[in-house]
Protein backbone atom coordinates (compact mmCIF):
# COMPACT_ATOMS: atom_id res chain seq x y z
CA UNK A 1 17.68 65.58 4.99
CA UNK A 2 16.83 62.28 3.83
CA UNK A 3 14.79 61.53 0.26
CA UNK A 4 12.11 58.99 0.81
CA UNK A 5 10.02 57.43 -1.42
CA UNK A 6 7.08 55.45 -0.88
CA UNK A 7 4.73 53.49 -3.82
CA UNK A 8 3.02 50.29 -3.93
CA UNK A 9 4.58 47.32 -5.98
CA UNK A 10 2.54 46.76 -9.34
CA UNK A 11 2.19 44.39 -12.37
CA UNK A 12 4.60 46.57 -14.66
CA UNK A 13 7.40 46.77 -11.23
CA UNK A 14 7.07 42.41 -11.37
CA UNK A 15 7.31 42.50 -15.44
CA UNK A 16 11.20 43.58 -14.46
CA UNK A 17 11.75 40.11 -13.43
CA UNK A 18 10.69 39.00 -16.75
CA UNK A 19 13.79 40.60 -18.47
CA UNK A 20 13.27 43.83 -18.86
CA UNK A 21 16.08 46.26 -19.38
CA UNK A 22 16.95 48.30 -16.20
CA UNK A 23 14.81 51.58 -17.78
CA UNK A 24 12.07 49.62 -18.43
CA UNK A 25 11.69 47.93 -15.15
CA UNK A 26 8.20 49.77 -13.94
CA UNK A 27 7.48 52.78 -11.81
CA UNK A 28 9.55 52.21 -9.20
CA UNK A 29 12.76 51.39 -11.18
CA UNK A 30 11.86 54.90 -13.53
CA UNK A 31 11.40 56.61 -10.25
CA UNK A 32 14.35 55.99 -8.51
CA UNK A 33 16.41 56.34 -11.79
CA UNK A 34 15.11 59.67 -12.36
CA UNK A 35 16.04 61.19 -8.87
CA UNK A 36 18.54 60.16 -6.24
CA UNK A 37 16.77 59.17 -2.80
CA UNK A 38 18.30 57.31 0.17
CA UNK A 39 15.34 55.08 0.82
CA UNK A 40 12.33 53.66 -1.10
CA UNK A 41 9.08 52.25 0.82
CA UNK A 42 7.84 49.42 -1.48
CA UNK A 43 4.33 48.15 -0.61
CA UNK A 44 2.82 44.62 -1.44
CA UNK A 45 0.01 42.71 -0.45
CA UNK A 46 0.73 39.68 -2.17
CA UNK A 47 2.39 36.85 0.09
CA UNK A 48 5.39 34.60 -1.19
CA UNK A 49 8.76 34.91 -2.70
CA UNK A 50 7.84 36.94 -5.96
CA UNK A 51 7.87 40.64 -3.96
CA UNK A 52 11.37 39.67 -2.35
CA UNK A 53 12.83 38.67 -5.91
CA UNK A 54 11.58 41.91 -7.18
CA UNK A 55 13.25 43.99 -4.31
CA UNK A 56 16.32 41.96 -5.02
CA UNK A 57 16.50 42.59 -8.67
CA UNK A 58 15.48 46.34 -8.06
CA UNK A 59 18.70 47.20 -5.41
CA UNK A 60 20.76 46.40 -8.19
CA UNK A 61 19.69 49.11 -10.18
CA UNK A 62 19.78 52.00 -7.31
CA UNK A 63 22.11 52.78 -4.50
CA UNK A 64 19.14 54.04 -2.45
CA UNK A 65 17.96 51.64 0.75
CA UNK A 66 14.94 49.58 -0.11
CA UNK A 67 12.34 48.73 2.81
CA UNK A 68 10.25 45.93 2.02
CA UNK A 69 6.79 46.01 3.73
CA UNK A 70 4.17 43.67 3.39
CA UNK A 71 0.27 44.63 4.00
CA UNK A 72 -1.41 41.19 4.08
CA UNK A 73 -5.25 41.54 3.28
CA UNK A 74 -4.72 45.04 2.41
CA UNK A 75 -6.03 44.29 -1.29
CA UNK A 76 -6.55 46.96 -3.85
CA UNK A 77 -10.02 48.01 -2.64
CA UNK A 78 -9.40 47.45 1.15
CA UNK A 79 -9.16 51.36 1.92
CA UNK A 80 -8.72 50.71 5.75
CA UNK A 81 -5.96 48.14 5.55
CA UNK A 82 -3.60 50.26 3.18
CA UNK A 83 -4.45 53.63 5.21
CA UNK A 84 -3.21 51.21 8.19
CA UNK A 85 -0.51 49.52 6.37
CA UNK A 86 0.55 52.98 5.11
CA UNK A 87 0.48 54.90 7.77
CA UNK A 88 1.88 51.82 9.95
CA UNK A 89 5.04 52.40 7.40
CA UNK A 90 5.25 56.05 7.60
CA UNK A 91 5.46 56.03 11.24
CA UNK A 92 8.64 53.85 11.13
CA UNK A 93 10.35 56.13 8.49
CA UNK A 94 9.59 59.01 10.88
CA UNK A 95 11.05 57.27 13.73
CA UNK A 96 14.54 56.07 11.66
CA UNK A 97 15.11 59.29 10.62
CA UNK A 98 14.00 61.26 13.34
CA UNK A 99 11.21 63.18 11.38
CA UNK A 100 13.76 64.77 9.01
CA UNK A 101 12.86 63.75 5.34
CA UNK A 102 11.58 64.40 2.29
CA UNK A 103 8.77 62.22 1.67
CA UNK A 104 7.45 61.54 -2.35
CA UNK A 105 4.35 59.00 -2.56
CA UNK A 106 4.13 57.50 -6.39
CA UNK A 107 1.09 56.87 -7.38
CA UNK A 108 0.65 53.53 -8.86
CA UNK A 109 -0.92 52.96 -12.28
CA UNK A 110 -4.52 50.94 -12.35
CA UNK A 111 -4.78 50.91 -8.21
CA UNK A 112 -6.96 54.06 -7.46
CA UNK A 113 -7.82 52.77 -3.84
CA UNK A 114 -3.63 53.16 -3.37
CA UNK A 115 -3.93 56.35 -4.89
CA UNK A 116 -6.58 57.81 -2.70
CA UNK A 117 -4.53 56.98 0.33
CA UNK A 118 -1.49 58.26 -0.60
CA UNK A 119 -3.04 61.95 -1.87
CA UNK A 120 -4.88 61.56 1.61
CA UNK A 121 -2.25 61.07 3.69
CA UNK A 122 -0.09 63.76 1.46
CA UNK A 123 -2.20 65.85 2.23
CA UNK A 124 -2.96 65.10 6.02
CA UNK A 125 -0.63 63.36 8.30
CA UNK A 126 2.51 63.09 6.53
CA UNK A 127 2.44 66.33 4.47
CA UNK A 128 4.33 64.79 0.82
CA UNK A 129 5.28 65.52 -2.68
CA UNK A 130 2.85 63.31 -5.23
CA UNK A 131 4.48 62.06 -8.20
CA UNK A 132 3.63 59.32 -11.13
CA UNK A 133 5.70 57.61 -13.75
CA UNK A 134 4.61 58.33 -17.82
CA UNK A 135 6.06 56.75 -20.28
CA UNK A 136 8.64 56.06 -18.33
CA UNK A 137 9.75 59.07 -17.34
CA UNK A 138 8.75 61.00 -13.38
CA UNK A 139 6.67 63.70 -13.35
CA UNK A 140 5.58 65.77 -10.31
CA UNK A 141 1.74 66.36 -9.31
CA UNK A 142 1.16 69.98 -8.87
CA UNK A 143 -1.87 69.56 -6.16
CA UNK A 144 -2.06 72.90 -4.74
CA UNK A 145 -4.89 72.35 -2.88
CA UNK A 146 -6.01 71.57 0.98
CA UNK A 147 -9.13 70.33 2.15
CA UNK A 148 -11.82 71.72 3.31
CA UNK A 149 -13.19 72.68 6.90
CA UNK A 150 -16.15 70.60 6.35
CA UNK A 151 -14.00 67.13 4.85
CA UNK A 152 -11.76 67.59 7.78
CA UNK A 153 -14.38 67.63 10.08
CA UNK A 154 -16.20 64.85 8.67
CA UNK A 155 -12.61 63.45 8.76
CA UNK A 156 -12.08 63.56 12.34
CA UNK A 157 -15.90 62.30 13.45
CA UNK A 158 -14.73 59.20 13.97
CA UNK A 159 -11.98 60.00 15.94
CA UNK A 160 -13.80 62.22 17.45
CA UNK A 161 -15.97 59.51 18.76
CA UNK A 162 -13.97 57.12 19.55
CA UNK A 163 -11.48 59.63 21.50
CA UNK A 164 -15.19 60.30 23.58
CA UNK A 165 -15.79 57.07 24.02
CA UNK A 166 -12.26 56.34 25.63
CA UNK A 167 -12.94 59.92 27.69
CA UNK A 168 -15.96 57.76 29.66
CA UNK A 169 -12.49 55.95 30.93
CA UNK A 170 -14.54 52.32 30.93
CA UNK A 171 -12.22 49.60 32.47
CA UNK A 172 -11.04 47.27 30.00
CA UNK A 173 -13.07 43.98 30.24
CA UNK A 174 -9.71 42.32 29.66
CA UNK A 175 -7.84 44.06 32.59
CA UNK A 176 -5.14 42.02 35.10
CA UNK A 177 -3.10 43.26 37.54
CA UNK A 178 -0.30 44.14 35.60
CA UNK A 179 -2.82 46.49 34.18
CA UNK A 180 -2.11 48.71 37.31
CA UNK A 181 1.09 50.96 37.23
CA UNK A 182 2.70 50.89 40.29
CA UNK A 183 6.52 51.45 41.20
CA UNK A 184 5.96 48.92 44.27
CA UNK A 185 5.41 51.01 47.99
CA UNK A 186 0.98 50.50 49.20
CA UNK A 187 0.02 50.09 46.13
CA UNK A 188 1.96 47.11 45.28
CA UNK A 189 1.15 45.89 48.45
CA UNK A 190 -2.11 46.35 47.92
CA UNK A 191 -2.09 44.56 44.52
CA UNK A 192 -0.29 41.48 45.82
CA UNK A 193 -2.93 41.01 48.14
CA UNK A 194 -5.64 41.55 45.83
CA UNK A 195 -3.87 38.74 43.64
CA UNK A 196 -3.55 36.60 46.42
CA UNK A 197 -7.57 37.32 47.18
CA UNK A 198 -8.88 36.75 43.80
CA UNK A 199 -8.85 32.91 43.69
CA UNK A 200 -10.95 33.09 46.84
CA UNK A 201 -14.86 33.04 46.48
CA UNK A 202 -15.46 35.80 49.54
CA UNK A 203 -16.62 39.36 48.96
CA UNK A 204 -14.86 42.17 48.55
CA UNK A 205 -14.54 46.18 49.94
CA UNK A 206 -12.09 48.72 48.02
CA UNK A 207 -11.59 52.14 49.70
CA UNK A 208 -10.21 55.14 47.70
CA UNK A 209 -10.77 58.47 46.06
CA UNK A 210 -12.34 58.91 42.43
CA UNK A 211 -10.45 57.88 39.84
CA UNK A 212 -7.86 55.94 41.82
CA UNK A 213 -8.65 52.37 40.10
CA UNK A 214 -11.30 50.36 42.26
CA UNK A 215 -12.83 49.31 38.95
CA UNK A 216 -9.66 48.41 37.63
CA UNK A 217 -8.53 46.48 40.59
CA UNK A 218 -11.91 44.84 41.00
CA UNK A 219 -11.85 43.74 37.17
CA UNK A 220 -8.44 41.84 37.48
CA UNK A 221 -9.89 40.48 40.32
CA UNK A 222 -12.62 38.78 38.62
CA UNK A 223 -10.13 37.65 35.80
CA UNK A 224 -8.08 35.98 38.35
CA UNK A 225 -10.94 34.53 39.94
CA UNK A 226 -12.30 30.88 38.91
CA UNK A 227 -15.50 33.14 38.32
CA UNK A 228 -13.60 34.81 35.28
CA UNK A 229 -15.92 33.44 32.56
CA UNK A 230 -19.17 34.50 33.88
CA UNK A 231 -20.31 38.17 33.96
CA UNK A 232 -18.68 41.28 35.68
CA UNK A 233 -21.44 43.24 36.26
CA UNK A 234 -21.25 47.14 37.33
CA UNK A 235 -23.68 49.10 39.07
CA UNK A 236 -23.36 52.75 39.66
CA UNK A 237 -25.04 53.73 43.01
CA UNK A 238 -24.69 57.60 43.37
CA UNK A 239 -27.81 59.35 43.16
CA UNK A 240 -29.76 57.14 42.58
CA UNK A 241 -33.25 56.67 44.05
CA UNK A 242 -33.63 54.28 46.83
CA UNK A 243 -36.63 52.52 44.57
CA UNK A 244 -34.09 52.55 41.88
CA UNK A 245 -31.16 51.16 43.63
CA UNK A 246 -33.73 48.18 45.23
CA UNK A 247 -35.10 46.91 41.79
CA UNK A 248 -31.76 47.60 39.75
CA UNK A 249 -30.20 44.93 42.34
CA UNK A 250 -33.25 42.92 43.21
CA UNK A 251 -35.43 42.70 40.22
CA UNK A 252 -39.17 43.34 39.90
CA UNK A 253 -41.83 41.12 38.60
CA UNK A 254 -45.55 42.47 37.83
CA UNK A 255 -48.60 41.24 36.83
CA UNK A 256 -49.77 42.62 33.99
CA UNK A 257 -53.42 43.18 31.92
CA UNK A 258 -54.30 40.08 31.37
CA UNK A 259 -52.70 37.84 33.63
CA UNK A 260 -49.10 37.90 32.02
CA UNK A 261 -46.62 38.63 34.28
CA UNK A 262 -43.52 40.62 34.12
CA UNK A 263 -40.16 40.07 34.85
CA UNK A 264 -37.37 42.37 35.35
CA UNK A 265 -33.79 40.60 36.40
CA UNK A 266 -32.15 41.98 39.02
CA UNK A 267 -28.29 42.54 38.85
CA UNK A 268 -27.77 40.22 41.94
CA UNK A 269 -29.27 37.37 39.30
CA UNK A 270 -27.73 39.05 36.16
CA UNK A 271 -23.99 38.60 37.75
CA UNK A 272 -24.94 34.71 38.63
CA UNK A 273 -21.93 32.87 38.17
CA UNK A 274 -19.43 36.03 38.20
CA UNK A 275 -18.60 39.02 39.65
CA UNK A 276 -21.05 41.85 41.08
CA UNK A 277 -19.41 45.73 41.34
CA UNK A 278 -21.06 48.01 43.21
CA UNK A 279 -19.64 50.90 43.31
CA UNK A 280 -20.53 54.03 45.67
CA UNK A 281 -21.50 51.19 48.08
CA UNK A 282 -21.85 53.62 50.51
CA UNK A 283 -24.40 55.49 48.70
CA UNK A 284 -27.00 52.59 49.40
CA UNK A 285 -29.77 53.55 51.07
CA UNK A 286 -30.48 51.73 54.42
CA UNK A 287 -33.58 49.70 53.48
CA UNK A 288 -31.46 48.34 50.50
CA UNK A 289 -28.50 48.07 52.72
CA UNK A 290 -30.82 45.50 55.12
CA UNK A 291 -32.10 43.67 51.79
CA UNK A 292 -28.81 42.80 50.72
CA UNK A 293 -27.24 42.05 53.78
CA UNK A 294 -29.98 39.42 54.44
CA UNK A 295 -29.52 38.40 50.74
CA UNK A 296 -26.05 37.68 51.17
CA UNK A 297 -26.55 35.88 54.82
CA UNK A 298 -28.91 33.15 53.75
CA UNK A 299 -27.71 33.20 50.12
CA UNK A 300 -31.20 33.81 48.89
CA UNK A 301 -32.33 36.20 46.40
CA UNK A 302 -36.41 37.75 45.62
CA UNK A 303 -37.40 40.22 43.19
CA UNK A 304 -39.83 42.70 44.22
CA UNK A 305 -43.43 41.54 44.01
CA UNK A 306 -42.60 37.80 44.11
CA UNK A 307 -42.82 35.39 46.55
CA UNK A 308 -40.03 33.18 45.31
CA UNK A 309 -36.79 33.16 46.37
CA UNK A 310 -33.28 32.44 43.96
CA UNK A 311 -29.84 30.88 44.85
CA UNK A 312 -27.49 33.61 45.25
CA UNK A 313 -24.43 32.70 43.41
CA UNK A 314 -22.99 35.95 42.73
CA UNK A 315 -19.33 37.08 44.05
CA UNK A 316 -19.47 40.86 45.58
CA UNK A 317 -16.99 43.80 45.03
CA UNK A 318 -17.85 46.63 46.45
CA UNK A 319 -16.31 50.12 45.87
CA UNK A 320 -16.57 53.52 48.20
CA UNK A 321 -15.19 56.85 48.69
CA UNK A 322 -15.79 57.01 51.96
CA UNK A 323 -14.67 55.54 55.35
CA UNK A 324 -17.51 52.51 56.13
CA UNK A 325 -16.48 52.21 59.22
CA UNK A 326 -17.09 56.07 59.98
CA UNK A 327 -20.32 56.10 58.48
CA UNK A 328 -21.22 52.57 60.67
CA UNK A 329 -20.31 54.87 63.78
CA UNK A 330 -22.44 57.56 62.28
CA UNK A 331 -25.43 55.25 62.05
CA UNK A 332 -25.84 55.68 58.12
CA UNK A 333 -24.52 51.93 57.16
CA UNK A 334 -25.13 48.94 58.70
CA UNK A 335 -22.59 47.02 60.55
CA UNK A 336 -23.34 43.44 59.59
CA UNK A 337 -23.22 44.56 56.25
CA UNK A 338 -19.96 46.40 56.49
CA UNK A 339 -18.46 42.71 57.65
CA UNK A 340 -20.30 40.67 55.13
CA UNK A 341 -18.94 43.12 52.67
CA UNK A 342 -15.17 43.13 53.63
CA UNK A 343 -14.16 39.56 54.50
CA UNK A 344 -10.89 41.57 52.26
CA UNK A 345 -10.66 44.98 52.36
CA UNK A 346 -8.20 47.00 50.38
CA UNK A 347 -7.07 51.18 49.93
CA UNK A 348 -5.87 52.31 46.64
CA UNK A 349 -4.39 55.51 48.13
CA UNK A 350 -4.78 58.97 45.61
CA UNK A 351 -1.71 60.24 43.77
CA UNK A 352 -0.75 62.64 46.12
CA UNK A 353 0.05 59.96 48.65
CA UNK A 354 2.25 57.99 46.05
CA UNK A 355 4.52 60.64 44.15
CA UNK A 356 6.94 57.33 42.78
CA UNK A 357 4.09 56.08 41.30
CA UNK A 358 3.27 59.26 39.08
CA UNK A 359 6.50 59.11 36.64
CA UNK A 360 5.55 55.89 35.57
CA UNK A 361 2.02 56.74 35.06
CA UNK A 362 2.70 59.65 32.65
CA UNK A 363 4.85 57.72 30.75
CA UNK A 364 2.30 55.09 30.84
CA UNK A 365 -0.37 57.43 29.90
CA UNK A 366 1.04 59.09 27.38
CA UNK A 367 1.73 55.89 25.09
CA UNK A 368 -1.78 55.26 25.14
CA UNK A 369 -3.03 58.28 24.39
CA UNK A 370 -0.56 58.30 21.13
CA UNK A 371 -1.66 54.70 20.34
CA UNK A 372 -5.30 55.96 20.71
CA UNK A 373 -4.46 58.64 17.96
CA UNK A 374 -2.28 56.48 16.13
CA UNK A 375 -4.53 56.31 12.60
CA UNK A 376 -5.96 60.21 12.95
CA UNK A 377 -5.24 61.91 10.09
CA UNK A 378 -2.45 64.64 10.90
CA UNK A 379 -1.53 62.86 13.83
CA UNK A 380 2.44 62.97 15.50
CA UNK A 381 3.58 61.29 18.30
CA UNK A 382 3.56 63.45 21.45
CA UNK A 383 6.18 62.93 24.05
CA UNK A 384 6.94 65.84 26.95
CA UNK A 385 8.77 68.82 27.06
CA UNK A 386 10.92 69.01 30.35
CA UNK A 387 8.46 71.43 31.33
CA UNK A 388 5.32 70.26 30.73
CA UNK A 389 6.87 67.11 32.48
CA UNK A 390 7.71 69.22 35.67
CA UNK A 391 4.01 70.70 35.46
CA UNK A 392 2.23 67.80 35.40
CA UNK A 393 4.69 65.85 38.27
CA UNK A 394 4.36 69.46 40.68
CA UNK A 395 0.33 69.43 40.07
CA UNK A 396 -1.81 67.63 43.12
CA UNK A 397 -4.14 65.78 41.06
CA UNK A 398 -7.05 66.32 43.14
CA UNK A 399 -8.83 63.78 40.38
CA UNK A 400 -6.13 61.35 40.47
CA UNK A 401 -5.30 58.73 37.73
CA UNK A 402 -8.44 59.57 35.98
CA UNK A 403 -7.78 63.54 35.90
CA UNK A 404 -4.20 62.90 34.43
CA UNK A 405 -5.18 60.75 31.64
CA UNK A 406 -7.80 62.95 30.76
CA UNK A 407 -5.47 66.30 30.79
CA UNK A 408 -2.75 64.30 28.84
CA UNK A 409 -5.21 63.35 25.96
CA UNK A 410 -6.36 67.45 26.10
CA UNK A 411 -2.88 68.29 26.02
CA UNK A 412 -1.87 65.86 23.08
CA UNK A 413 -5.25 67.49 21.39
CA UNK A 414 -3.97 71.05 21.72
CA UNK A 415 -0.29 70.81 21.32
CA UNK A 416 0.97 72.24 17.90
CA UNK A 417 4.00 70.02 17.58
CA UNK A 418 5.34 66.84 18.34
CA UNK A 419 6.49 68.05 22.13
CA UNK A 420 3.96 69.09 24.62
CA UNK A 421 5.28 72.30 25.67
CA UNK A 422 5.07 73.95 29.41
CA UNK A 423 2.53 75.97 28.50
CA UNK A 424 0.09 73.87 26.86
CA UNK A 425 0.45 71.69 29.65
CA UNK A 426 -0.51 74.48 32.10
CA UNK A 427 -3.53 75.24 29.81
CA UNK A 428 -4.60 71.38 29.92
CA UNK A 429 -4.58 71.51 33.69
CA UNK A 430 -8.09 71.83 35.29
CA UNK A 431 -8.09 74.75 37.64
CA UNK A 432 -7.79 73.80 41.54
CA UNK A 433 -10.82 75.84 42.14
CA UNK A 434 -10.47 75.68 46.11
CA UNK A 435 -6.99 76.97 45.74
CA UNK A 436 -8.89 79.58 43.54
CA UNK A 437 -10.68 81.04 46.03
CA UNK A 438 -8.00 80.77 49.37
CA UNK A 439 -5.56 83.20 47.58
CA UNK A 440 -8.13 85.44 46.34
CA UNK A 441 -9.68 85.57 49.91
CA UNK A 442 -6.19 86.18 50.98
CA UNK A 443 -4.38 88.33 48.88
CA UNK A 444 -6.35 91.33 48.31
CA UNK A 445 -4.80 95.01 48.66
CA UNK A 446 -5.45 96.43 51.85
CA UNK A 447 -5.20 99.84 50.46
CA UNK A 448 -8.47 100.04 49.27
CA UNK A 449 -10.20 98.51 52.31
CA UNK A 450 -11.04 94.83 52.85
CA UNK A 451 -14.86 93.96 53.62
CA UNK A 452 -13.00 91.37 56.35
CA UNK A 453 -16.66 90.11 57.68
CA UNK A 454 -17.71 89.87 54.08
CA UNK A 455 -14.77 87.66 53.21
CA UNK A 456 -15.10 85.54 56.20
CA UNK A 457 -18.96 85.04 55.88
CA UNK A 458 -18.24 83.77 52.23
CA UNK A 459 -15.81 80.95 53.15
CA UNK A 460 -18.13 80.14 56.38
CA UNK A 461 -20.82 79.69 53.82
CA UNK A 462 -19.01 77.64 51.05
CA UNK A 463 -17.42 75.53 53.85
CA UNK A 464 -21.27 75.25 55.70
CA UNK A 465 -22.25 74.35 52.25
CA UNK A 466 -19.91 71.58 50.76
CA UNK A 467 -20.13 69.75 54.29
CA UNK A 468 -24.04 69.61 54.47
CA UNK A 469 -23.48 68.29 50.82
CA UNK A 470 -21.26 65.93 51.85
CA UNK A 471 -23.12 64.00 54.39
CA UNK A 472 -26.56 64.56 52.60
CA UNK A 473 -27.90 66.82 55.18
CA UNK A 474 -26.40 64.76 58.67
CA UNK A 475 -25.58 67.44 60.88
CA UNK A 476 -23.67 65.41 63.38
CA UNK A 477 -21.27 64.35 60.24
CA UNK A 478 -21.15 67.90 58.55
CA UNK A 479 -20.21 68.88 62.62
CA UNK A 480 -17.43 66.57 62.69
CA UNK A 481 -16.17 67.27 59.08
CA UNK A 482 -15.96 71.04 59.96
CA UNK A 483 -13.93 70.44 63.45
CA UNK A 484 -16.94 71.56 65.72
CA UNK A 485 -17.26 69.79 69.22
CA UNK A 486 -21.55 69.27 68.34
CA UNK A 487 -24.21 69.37 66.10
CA UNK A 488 -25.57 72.34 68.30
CA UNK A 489 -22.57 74.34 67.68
CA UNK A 490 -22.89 73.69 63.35
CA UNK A 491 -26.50 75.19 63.82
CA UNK A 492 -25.75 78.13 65.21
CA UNK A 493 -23.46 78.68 62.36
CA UNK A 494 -25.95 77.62 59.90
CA UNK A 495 -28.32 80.52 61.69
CA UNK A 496 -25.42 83.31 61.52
CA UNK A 497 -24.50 83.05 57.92
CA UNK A 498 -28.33 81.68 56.76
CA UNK A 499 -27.20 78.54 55.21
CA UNK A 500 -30.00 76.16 54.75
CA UNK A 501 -29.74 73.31 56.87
C-alpha cells in the first residue's frame, strides 16, 4: 500500500529556499522527515517559478515522489476552488494507484479555509489520517468523530438538486450531432441526413418513441442551421387544452379596463429568427392544426383577438410518437399539414431496434453520470460489474435512452462500492409491468383451480382499456390497434366486459 501525503505549500515551506537547514525547512520538509511516504501532494495557488524551486529544493531532502499541483484562483478563502482543486488531486492519486493508499492531509499553519477542506474531505470522500507539524516535529489528529445525519444531509442538498435537475433530462442548449451516440447502422444514417438538412431553411418532422432523442436531434439541428443564434424554442403539446395549445403558439392580445391593451407573444413570434420545437405534434388539436397550417402557407402570423397579422420567420421542428401518416388516414391530422410539416422527415428508431448502439451508450452514460457526481462528498467512480453490464445490455428498454440514463444514475446512487454489482443493477431496473402481468396470467397452478373466464376478462379489459387511451376515445383506431376487422366488432367487446367506451 502506498503512503500519500497531501498539504498545501505555505510561507514557512518557501522560507526553505531562504537557507534553512533541511529540519527546518517547514511543514512539509518536517513531515516527510518524520515518516517515510512514497508520494507527497503539494498544493499552491500562487503562479510563477517560486513553487517549482521549492519542490526542487524539497526532493532533495526525501526519497518520496513529489506531485506538484497548481490551483490557480483557489486563494486562501476561496472554499469552492480548493474543495475542487483538492478533490480534482485526490481523484488522480486514486486513479495512479488504483485506490490502494494511505492517504495523510497536513494541515497547514495560518490557512483555516485549507484546513476545513481537508478535515471535510477526511472525513467524507477520501476517508484520511489528519496530521500537523509543531515545533517541528508531526503529530497525529485524533478526530474520532463523524458527522451528523443532519450536516450530511444539508451536505448533499445541493447535489441533491442538481442530480434532479439533470433527472428532467433537458437537452443541452449546446448540443451537435456528435452529441448523439451511435455505432453507425439507421441511426447514423439518420444523423447524416439530418446534418445534411440543417443548413436548409425547410421544416422539419422526427418520428420515434419517448426518450429516443428528437429533442436532441432537433437541437443540433438548429446549431447547424444559419438560424443557430436566434432562439430554440420548445413547446410541449400533450395534454394540453386545445385553448391552451392555440394561444401558447399564437399569442393573445386583450383589451383591458381602461383602454390598455394586452399582449401575450405567441411562441410562433417568440422563436422569430430561430428554431420552433413542437413536440407531441400529433397531439394538436384540429382547429390548431388548420391555424398553423394556414400560418405556415402564407407565412403570416395573428394573435388571438387581433386583427393584425406578423411575418412568420420562424423555422419548424416537429416531434411525434406516432405514425402521421396513420393518423392522416384516420382523419385526426390534417394532410396539408402533415406535408408542410415534413419537407424532411426522419425515425430515430428505440433501443431495441439498435442493440450495437447500446454498448456505447452505457459506456457513454455512465461517464456522465460519474462526472455529474464528480464534487459529491463521498463520491467514487462507478464503472460495471460484468453482470450488471449483462443486465442492463439483456433488458428491452421499453423507455429507451432516457430510461437507461436514468437507471444508471439510480444505480450509481445505490451501489455500495466502486463497481455496480448484478444485483443492484437488477434493483435499478424499472419493472416491465406488462411482462408483469402475462406470466402471472399464465403461470398459475392449476391444482387449485384457475378462474380461466376471470383471467381472460381481465386482460380483455386492460387491453380494451390502454387502446381507448391510446387513440383518445377513436373507436375505429382502438379497432385497428386491437386486430379487430370494425369498430362494430370493438363495441361489442366494450359491452361484454363493461369497459367504458
Amino acid at each position: 500500500m502506498k503512503h500519500v501525503l497531501a498539504t498545501w505549500i505555505c510561507e514557512k515551506d518557501l522560507a526553505a529556499l531562504e537557507g534553512h537547514p533541511a529540519g527546518e525547512g517547514g511543514p512539509a520538509a518536517a513531515a516527510l522527515e518524520a515518516r517515510d511516504h512514497d508520494e507527497a501532494v503539494l498544493f499552491t495557488e500562487k503562479s510563477g517559478d517560486l513553487a517549482v524551486q521549492y519542490v526542487d529544493w524539497l526532493q532533495f531532502q526525501t526519497l518520496a515522489q513529489l506531485v506538484l499541483h497548481r490551483a490557480p484562483g483557489a486563494g486562501p478563502g476561496d472554499y469552492s476552488g480548493i474543495y475542487e482543486s483538492v478533490s480534482q488531486a485526490m481523484e488522480e492519486a486514486r486513479a495512479r494507484h488504483g485506490g490502494n493508499f494511505r492517504l495523510t492531509f497536513l494541515l497547514p499553519e495560518n490557512l483555516p479555509s485549507v484546513s476545513a477542506v481537508f478535515i471535510l474531505l477526511a472525513k467524507t470522500r477520501f476517508p484520511a489520517e489528519l496530521a500537523e507539524v509543531r515545533e517541528g516535529r508531526l503529530h497525529t489528529l485524533g478526530m474520532a468523530f463523524d458527522f451528523s445525519p443532519q450536516y450530511v444531509a444539508d451536505l448533499m442538498a445541493a447535489p441533491d438538486q442538481e442530480l434532479n435537475r439533470r433527472s428532467r433530462n433537458r437537452t443541452p442548449a449546446r448540443a451537435v450531432f456528435t452529441d448523439i451516440v451511435h455505432a453507425g447502422g439507421s441511426v447514423g444514417e439518420t444523423v447524416r441526413a439530418a446534418a445534411r438538412a440543417a443548413p436548409r431553411n425547410i421544416h422539419a418532422l422526427i418520428e420515434g418513441e419517448g426518450g429516443t432523442g428528437k429533442e436532441l436531434l432537433a437541437t443540433a439541428m438548429h446549431n447547424r442551421s444559419p438560424r443557430r443564434h436566434g432562439p430554440f424554442h420548445v413547446v410541449r403539446l400533450r395534454g394540453l387544452s386545445a385553448e391552451a395549445v392555440e394561444a401558447g403558439l399564437f399569442g393573445q392580445e386583450r383589451v383591458a379596463p381602461g383602454g390598455a391593451r394586452a399582449r401575450r407573444l405567441g411562441a410562433l413570434e417568440a422563436a422569430r429568427g430561430g428554431t420552433l420545437f413542437l413536440d407531441d405534434v400529433d397531439a394538436l388539436p384540429l382547429r390548431v392544426q388548420a391555424l398553423l397550417r394556414q400560418a405556415l402557407e402564407t407565412g403570416e402570423v395573428s394573435r388571438l383577438g387581433s386583427p393584425e397579422s406578423r411575418l412568420l420567420d420562424v423555422r419548424v421542428i416537429g416531434a411525434t410518437t406516432r405514425s402521421l401518416p396513420e393518423l392522416v388516414r384516420e382523419g385526426a391530422f390534417l394532410e396539408d399539414l402533415l406535408y408542410r410539416l415534413a419537407v424532411v422527415w426522419f425515425r430515430l428508431p428505440p433501443l431495441r431496434e439498435r442493440p450495437e448502439d447500446l454498448p456505447l451508450l452505457i459506456g457513454h452514460f455512465l461517464k456522465r453520470v460519474n462526472s455529474e457526481s464528480r464534487l459529491e462528498p463521498g463520491n467514487m467512480e462507478k464503472t460495471l460489474s460484468e453482470g450488471a453490464r449483462e443486465v442492463f445490455l439483456s433488458h428491452s428498454w421499453p423507455g429507451n435512452a432516457r430510461e437507461l440514463l436514468g437507471t444508471l444514475r439510480r444505480a450509481a446512487v445505490w451501489s455500495q462500492g466502486e463497481t455496480i454489482q448484478e444485483e443492484e443493477a437488477r434493483q435499478a431496473l424499472f419493472p416491465d409491468v406488462s411482462r408483469e402481468r402475462a406470466e402471472g396470467a399464465l403461470n398459475r397452478a392449476l391444482s387449485d383451480g384457475v378462474d380461466l373466464q376471470g383471467i381472460l376478462g381481465s386482460v380483455a379489459r386492460h387491453y380494451l382499456t390502454r387502446a381507448l387511451a391510446e387513440t383518445g376515445g377513436n373507436k375505429t383506431r382502438a379497432a385497428k390497434l386491437l386486430g379487430f376487422s370494425n369498430y362494430q366488432t370493438l363495441g361489442n367487446w366494450l359491452r361484454k366486459y363493461d369497459v367504458e367506451g
